[in-house]
C-alpha atoms as a PDB file:
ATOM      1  CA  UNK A   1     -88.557 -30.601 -47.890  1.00  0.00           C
ATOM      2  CA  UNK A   2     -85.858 -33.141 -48.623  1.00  0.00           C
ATOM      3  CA  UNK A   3     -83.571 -32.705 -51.577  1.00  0.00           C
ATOM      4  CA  UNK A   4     -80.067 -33.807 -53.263  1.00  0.00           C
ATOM      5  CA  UNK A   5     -78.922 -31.936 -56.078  1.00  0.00           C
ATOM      6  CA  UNK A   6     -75.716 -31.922 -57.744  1.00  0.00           C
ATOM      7  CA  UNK A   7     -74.397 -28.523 -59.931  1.00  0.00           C
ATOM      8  CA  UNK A   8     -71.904 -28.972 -62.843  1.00  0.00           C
ATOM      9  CA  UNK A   9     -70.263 -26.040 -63.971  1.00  0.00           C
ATOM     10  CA  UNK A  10     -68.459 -26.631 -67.242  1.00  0.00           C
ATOM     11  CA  UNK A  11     -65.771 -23.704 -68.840  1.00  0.00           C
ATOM     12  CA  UNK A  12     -64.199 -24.515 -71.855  1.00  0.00           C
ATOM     13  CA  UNK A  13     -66.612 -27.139 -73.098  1.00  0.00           C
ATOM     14  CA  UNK A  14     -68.925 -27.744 -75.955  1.00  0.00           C
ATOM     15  CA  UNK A  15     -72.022 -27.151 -74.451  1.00  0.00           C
ATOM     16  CA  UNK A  16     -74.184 -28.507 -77.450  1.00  0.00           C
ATOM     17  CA  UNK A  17     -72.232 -31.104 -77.458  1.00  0.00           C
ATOM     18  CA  UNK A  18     -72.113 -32.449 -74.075  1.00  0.00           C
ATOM     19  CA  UNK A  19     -75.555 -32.182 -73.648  1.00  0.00           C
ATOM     20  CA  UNK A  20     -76.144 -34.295 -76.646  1.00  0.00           C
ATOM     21  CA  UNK A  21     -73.633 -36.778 -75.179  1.00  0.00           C
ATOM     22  CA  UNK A  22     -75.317 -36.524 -71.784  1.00  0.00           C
ATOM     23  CA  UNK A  23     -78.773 -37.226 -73.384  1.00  0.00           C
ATOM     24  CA  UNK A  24     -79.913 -34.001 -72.214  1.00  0.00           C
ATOM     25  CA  UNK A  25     -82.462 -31.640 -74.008  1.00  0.00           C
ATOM     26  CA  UNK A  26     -82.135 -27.801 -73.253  1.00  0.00           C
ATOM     27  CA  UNK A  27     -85.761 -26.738 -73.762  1.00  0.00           C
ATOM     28  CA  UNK A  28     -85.524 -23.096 -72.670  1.00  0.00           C
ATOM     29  CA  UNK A  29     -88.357 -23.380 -70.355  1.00  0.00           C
ATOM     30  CA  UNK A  30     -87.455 -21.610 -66.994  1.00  0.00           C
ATOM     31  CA  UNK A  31     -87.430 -23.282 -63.916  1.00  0.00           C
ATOM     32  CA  UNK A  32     -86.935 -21.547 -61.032  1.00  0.00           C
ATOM     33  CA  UNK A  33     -88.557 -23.957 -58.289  1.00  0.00           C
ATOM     34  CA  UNK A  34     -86.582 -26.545 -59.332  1.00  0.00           C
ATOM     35  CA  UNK A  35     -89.243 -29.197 -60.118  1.00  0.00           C
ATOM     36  CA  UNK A  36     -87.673 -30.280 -63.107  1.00  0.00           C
ATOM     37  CA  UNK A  37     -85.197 -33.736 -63.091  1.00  0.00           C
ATOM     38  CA  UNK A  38     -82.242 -31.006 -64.244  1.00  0.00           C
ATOM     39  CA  UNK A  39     -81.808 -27.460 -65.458  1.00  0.00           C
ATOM     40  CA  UNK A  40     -79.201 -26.235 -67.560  1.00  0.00           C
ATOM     41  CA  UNK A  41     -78.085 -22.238 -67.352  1.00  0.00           C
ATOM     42  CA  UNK A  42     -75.714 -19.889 -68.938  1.00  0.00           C
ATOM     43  CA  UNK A  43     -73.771 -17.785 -66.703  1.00  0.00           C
ATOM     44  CA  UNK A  44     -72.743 -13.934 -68.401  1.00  0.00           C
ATOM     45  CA  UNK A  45     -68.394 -15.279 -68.079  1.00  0.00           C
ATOM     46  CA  UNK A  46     -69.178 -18.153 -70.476  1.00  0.00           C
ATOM     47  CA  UNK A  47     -69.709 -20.573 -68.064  1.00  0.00           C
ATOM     48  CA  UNK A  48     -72.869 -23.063 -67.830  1.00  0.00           C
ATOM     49  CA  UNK A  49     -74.413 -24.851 -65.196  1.00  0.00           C
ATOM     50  CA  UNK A  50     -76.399 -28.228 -65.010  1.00  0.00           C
ATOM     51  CA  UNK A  51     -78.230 -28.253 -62.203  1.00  0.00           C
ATOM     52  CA  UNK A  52     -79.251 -31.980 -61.504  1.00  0.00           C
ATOM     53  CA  UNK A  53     -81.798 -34.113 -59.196  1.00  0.00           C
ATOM     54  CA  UNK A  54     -79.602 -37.032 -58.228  1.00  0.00           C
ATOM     55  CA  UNK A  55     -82.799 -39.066 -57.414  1.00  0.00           C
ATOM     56  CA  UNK A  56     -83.358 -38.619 -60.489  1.00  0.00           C
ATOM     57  CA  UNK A  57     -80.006 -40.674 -61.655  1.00  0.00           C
ATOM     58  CA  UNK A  58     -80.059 -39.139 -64.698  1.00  0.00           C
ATOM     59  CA  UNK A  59     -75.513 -38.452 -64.453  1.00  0.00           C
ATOM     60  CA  UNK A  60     -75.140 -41.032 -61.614  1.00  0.00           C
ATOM     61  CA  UNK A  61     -73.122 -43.445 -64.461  1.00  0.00           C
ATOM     62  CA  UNK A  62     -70.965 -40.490 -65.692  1.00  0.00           C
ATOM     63  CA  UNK A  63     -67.746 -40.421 -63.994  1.00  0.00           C
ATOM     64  CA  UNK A  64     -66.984 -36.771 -63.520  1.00  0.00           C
ATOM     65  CA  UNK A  65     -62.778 -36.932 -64.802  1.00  0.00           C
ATOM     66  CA  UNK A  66     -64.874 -38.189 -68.354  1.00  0.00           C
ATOM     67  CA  UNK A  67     -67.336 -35.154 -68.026  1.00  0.00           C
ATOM     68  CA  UNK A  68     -64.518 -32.812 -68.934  1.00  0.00           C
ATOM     69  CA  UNK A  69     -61.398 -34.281 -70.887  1.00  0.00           C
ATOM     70  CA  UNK A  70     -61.102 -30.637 -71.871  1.00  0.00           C
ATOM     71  CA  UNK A  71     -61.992 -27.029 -70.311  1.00  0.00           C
ATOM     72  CA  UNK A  72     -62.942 -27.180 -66.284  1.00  0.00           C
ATOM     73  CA  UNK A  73     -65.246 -28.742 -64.366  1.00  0.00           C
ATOM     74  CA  UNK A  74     -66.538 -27.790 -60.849  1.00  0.00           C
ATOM     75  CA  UNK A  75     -69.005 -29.739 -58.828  1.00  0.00           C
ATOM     76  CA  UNK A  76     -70.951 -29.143 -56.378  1.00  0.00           C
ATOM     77  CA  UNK A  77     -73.308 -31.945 -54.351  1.00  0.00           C
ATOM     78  CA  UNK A  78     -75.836 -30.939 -51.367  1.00  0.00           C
ATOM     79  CA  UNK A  79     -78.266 -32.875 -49.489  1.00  0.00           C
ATOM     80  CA  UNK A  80     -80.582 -32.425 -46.785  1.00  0.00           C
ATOM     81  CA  UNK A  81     -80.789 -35.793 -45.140  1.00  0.00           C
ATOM     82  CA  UNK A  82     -76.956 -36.952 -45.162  1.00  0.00           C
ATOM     83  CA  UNK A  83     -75.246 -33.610 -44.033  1.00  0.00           C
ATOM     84  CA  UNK A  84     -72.455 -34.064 -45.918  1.00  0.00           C
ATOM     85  CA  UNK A  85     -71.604 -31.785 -49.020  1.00  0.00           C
ATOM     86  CA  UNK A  86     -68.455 -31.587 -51.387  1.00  0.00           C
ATOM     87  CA  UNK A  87     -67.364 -29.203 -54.294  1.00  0.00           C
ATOM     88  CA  UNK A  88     -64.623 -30.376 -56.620  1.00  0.00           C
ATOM     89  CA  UNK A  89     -62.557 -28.660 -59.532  1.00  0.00           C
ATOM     90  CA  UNK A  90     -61.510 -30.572 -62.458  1.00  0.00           C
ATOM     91  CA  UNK A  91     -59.049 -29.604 -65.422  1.00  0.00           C
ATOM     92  CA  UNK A  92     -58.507 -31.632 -68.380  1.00  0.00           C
ATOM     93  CA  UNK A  93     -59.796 -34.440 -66.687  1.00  0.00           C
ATOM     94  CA  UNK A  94     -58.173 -34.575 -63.570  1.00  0.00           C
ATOM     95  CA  UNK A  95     -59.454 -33.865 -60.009  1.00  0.00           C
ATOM     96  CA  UNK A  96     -57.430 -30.648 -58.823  1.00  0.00           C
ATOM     97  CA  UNK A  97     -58.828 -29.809 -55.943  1.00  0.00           C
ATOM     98  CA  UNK A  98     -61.760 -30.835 -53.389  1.00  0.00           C
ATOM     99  CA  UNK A  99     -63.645 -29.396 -50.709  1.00  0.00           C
ATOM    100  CA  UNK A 100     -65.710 -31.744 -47.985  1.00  0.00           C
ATOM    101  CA  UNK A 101     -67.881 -30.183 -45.243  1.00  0.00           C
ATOM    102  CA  UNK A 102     -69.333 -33.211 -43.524  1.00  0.00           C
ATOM    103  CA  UNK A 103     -71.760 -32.299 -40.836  1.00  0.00           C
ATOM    104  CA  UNK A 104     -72.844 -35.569 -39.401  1.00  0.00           C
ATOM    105  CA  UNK A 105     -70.666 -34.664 -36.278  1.00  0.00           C
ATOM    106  CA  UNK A 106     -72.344 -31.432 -35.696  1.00  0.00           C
ATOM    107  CA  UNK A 107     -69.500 -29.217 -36.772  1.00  0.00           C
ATOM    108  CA  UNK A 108     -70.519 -26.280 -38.410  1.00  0.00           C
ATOM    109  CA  UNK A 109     -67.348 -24.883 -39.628  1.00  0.00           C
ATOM    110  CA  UNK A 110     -65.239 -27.825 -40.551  1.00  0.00           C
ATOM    111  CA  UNK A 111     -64.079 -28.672 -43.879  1.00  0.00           C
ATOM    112  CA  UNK A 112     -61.615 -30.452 -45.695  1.00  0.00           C
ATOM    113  CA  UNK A 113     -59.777 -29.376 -48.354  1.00  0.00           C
ATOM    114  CA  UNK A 114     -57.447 -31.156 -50.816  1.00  0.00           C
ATOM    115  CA  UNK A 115     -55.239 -29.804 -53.943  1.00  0.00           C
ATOM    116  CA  UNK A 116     -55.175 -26.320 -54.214  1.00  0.00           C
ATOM    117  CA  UNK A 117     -58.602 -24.759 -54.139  1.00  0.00           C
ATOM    118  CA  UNK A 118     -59.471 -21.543 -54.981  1.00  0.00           C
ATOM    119  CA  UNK A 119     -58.238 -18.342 -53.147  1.00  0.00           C
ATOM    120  CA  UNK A 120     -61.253 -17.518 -51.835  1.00  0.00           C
ATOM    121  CA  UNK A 121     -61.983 -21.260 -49.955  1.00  0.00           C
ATOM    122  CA  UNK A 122     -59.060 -21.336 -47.460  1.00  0.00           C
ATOM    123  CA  UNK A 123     -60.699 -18.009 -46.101  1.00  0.00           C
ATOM    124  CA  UNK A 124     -63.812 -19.856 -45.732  1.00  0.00           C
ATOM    125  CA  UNK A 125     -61.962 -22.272 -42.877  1.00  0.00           C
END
């Protein structure tokens, strides 16, 4: 099964608000097989995700500095035809940090990391 899927995980944001912005409708429906074009979660440390079909194009004209002029932002894009995936933090609308695993050369374990990322990433490398 092919897929690409991007996650936005927004702190600090008005989540009613950025939906409506987005275009987005929460509907409360469940869906854990991921069939839907996007999901949106709360997470219990007042976090929330968007989970998001990219073939779907439903954020591909969002620029992701605009998606969060306030609170934090991280990102995180996977595919399974083009190996390459990438997980960003923003803050106040600026890029902080980035991490790029691109697998295309058959390296497991390499990734590439820009900014400071969190604590736990360098031990990841």
């Amino acid at each position: 099964m092919e897929f690409d899927v991007s996650y936005y995980k927004f702190h600090g944001v008005d989540r009613a608000a950025l939906i409506d912005a987005l275009g987005l409708r929460d509907t409360g429906t469940p869906d854990p097989a991921g069939e839907a074009p996007y999901a949106i979660a709360d997470l219990p440390n007042g976090w929330f995700v968007i989970r998001v079909d990219n073939d779907s194009g439903l954020l591909a004209e969002y620029d992701r500095k605009t998606l969060v002029r306030e609170g934090r932002l991280v990102t995180c894009d996977v595919g399974s035809v083009d190996p390459v995936s990438q997980a960003q933090g923003y803050e106040a609308g600026e890029e902080r940090w980035s991490v790029v695993h691109d697998g295309r050369g058959g390296e497991m374990l390499a990734l590439e990391i820009r900014g400071e990322a969190p604590p736990a990433v360098p031990a990841l490398q």
